[in-house]
N, C-alpha and C. Protein backbone atom coordinates (compact mmCIF):
# COMPACT_ATOMS: atom_id res chain seq x y z
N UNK A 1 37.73 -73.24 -42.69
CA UNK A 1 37.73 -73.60 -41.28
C UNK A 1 39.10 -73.30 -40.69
N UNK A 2 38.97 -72.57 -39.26
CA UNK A 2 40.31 -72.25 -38.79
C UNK A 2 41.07 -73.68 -38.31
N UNK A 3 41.98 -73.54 -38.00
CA UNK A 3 42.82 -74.76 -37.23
C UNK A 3 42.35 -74.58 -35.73
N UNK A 4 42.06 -73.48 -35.22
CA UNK A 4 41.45 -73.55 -33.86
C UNK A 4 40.29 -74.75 -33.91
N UNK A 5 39.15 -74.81 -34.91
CA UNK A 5 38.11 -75.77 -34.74
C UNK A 5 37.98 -76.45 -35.21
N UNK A 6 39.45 -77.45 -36.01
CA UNK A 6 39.60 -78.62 -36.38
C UNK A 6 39.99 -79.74 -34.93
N UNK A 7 39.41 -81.03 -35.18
CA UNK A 7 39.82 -81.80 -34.37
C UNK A 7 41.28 -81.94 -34.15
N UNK A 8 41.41 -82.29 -33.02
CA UNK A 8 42.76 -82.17 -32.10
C UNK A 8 43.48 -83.33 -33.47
N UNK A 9 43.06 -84.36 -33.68
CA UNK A 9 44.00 -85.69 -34.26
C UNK A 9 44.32 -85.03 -35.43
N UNK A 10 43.37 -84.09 -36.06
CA UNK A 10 43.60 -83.07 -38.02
C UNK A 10 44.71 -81.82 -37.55
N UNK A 11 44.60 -81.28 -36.39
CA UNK A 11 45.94 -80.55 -36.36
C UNK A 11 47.17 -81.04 -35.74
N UNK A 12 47.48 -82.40 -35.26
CA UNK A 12 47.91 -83.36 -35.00
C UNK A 12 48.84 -83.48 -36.61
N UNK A 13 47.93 -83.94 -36.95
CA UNK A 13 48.06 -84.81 -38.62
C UNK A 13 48.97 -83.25 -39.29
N UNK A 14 48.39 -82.13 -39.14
CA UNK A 14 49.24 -81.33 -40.39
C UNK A 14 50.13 -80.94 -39.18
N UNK A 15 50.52 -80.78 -38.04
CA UNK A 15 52.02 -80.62 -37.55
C UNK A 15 53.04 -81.57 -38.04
N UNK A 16 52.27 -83.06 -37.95
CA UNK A 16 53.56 -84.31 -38.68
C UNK A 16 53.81 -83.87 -40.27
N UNK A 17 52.48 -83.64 -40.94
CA UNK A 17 52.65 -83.12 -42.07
C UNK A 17 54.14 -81.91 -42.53
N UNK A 18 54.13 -81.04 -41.68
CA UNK A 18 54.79 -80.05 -41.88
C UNK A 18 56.07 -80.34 -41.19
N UNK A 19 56.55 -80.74 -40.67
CA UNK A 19 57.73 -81.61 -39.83
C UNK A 19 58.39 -81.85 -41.06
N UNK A 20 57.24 -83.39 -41.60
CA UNK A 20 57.91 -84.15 -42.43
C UNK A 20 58.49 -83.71 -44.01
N UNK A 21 57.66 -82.94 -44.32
CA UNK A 21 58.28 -81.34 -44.89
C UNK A 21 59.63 -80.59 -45.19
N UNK A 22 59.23 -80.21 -43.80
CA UNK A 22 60.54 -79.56 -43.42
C UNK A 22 61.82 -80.39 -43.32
N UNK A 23 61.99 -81.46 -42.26
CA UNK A 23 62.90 -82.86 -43.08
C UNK A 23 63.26 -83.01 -43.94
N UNK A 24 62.64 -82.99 -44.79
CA UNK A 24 62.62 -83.71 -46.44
C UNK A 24 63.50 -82.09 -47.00
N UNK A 25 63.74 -81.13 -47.01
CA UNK A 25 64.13 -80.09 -47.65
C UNK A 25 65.79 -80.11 -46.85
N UNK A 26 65.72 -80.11 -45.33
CA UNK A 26 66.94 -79.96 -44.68
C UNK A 26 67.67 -81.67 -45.16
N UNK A 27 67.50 -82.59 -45.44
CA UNK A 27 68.01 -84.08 -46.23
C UNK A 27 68.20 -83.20 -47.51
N UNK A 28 67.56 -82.73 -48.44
CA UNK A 28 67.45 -82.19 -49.60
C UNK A 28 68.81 -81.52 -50.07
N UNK A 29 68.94 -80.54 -48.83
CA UNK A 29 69.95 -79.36 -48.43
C UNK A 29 71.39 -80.06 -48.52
N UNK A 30 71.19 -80.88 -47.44
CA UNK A 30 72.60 -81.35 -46.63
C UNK A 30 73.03 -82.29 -48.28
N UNK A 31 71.95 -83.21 -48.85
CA UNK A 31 72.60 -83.91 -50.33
C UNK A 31 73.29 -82.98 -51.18
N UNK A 32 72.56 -82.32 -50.99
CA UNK A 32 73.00 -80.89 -52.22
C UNK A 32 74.95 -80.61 -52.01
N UNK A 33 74.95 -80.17 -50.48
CA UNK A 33 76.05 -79.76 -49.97
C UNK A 33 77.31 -80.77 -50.50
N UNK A 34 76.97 -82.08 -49.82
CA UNK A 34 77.90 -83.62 -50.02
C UNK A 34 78.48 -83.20 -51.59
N UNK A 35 77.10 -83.55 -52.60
CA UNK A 35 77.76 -83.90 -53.91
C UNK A 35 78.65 -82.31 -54.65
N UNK A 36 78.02 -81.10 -53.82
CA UNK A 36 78.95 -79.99 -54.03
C UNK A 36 80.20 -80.04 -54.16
N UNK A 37 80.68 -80.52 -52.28
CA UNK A 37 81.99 -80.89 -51.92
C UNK A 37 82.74 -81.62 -52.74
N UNK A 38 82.39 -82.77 -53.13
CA UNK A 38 82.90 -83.96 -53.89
C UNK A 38 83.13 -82.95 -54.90
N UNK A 39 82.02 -82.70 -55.99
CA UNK A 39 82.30 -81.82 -57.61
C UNK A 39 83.51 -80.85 -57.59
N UNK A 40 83.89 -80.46 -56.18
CA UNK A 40 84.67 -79.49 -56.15
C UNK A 40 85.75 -79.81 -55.81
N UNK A 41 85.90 -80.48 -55.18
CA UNK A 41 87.08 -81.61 -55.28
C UNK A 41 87.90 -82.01 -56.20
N UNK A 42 86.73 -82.94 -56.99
CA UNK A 42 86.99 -83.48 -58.65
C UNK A 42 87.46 -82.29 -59.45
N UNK A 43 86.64 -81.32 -59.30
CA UNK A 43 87.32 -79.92 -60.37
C UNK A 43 88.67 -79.42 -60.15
N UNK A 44 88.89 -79.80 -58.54
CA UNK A 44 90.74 -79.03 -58.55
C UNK A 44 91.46 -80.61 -58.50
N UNK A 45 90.88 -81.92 -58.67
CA UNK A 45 91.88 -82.66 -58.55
C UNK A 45 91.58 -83.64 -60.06
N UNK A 46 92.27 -83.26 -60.74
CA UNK A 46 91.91 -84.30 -62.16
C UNK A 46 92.17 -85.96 -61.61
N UNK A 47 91.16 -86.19 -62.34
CA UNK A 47 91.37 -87.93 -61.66
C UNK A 47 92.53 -89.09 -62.22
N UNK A 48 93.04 -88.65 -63.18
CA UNK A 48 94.10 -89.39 -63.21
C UNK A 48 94.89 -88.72 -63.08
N UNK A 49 95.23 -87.39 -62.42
CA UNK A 49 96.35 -86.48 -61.76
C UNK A 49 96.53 -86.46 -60.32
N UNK A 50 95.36 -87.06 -59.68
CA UNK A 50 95.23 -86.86 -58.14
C UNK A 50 96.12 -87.86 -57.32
N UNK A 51 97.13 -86.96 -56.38
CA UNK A 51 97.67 -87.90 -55.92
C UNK A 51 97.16 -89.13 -55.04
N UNK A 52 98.15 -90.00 -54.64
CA UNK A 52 97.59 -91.06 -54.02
C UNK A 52 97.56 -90.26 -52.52
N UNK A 53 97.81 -89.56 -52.24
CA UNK A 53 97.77 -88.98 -50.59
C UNK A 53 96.47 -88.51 -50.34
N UNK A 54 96.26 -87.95 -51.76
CA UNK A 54 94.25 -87.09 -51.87
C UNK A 54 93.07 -88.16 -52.05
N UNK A 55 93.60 -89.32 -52.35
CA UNK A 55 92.11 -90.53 -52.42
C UNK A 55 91.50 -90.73 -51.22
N UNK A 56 92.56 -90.89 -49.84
CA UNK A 56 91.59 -90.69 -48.95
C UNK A 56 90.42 -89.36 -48.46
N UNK A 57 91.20 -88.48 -49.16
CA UNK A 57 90.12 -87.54 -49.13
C UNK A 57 88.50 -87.74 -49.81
N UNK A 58 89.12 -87.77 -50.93
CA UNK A 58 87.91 -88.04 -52.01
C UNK A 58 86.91 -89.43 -51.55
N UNK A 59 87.35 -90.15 -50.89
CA UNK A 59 86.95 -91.22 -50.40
C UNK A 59 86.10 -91.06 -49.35
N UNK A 60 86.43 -90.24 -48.35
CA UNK A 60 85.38 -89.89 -47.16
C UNK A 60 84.37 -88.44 -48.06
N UNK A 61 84.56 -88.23 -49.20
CA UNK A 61 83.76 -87.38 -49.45
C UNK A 61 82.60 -88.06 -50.31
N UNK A 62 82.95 -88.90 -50.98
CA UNK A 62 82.18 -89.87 -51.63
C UNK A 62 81.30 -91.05 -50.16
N UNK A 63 81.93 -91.27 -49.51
CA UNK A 63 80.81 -92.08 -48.42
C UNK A 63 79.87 -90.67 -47.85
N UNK A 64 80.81 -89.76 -47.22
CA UNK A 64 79.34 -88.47 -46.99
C UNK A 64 78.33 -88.39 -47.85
N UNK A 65 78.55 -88.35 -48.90
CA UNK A 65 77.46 -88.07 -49.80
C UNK A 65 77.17 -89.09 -49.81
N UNK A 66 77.52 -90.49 -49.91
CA UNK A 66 76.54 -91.99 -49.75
C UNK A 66 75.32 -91.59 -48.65
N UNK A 67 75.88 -91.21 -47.91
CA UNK A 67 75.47 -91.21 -46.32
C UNK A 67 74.08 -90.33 -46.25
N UNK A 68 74.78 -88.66 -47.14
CA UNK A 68 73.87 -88.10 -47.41
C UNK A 68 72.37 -88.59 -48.01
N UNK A 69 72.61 -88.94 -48.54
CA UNK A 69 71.83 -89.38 -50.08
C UNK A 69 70.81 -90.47 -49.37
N UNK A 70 71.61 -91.65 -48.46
CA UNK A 70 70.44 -92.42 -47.85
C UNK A 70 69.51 -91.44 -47.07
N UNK A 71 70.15 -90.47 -46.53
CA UNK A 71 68.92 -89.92 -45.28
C UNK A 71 68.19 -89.43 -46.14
N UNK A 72 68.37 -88.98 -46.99
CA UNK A 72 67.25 -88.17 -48.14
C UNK A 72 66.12 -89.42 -48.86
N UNK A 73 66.76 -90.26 -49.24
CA UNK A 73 66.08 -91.67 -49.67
C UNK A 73 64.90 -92.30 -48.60
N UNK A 74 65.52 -92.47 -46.85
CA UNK A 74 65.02 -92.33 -45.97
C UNK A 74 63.87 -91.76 -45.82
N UNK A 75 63.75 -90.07 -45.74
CA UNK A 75 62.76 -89.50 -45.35
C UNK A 75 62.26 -89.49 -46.55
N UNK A 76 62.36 -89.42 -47.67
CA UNK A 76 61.32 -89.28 -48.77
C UNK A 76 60.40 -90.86 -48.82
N UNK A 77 61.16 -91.93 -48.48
CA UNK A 77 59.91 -93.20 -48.41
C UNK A 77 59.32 -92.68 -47.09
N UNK A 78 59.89 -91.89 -46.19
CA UNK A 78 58.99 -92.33 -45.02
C UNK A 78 57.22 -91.18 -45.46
N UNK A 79 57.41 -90.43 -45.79
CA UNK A 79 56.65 -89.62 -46.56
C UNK A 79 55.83 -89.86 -47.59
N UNK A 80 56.53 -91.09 -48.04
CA UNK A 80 55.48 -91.98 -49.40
C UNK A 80 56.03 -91.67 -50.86
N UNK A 81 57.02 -91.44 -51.11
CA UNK A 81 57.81 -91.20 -52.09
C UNK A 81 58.74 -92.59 -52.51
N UNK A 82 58.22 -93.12 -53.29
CA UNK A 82 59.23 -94.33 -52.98
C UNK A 82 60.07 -94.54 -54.12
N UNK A 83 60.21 -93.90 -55.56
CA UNK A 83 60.94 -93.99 -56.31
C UNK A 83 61.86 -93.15 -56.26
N UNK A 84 63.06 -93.41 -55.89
CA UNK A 84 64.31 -92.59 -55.71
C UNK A 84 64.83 -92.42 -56.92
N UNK A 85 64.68 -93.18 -58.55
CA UNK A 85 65.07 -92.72 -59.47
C UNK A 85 65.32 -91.26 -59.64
N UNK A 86 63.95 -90.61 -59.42
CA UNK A 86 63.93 -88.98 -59.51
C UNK A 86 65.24 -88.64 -58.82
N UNK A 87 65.70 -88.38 -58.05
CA UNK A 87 67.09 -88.10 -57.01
C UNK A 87 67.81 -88.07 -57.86
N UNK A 88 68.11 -89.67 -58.16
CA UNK A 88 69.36 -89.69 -58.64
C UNK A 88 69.33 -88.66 -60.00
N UNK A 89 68.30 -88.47 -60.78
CA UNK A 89 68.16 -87.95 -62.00
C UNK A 89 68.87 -86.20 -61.63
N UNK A 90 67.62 -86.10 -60.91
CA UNK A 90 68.14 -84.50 -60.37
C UNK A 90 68.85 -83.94 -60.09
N UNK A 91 69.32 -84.58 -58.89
CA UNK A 91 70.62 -84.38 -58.36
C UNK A 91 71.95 -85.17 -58.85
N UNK A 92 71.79 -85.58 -60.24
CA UNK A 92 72.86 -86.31 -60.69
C UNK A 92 73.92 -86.78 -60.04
N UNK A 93 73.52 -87.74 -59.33
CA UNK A 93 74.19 -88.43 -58.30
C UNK A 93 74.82 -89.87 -59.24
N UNK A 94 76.36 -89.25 -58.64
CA UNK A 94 77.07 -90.10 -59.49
C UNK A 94 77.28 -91.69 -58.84
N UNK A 95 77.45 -92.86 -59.88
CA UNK A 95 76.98 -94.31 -59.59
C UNK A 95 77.69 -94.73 -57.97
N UNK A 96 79.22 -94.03 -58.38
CA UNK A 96 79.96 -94.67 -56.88
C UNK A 96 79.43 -93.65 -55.58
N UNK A 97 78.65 -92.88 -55.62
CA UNK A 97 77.43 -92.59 -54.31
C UNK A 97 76.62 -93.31 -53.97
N UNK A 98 76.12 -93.20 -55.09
CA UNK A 98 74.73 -94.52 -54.80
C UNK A 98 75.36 -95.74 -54.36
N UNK A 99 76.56 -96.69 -55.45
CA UNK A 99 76.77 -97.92 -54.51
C UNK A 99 76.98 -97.57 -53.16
N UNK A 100 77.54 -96.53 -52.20
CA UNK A 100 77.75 -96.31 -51.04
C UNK A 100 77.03 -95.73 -49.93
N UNK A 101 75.57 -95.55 -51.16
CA UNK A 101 74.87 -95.25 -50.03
C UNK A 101 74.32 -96.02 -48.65
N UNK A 102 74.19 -95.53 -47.67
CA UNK A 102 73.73 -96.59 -46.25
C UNK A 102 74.99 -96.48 -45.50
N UNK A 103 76.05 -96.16 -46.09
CA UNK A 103 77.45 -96.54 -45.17
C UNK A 103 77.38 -95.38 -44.46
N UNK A 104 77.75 -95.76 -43.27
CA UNK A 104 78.03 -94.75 -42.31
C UNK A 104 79.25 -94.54 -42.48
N UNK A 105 79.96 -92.94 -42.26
CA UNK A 105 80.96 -92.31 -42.30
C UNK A 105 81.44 -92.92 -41.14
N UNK A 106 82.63 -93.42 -41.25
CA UNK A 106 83.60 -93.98 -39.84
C UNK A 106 84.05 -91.96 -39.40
N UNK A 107 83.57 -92.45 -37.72
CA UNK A 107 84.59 -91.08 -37.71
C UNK A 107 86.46 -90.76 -36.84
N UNK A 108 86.74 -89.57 -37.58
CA UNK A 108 87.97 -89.94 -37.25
C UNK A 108 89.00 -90.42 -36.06
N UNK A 109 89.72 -91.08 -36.53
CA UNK A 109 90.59 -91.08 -35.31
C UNK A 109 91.46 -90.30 -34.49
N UNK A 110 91.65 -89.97 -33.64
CA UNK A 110 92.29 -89.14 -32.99
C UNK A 110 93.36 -89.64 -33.08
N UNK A 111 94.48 -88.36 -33.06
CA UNK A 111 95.97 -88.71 -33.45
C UNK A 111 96.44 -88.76 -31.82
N UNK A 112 97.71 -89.63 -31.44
CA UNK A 112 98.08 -89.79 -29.90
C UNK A 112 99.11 -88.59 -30.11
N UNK A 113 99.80 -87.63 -28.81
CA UNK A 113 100.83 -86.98 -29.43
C UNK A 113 101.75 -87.60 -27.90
């Protein structure tokens, strides 16, 4: 059957379908990116070598990826996915992400000159 002569509410239903989809891959994406940043971070800054001037770095890179990680958590329950174990497995999302996930990234302050 074409989508032309399905009821209006069934092609309704697979536009949200495919939305919610598409969502779920761009959350997918953007997690991917976060815990990149961070890994790459960690790789040029050894952690008991990193200065104290670079923690705030590492620090807003670790809440992004908190941040990340909820919107992905987000749209995958809203979709009906409700065990986020898988995530963390996959995307080996390290523990101090997860405690931070939900936090919103403060954003920066503007410097006065």
């Amino acid at each position: 059957m074409s989508r032309d002569r399905l009821p209006p509410v069934d092609v309704l239903h697979y536009e949200i379908v495919q939305e919610q989809a598409s969502a779920l891959g761009r959350m997918g994406r953007t997690l991917e990116r976060a815990l990149a940043r961070l890994r790459e971070f960690d790789a040029a800054h050894v952690r008991e070598e990193t200065p104290a001037s670079a923690q705030p770095a590492r620090s807003k890179l670790v809440t992004e990826a908190g941040h990340a990680l909820w919107m992905f958590v987000v749209q995958r329950e809203a979709t009906g996915l409700r065990d986020s174990r898988h995530i963390m497995r996959t995307y080996n999302v390290p523990g101090e992400v997860q405690r931070c996930m939900g936090l919103v990234p403060t954003p920066s302050k503007p410097t006065s000159t």
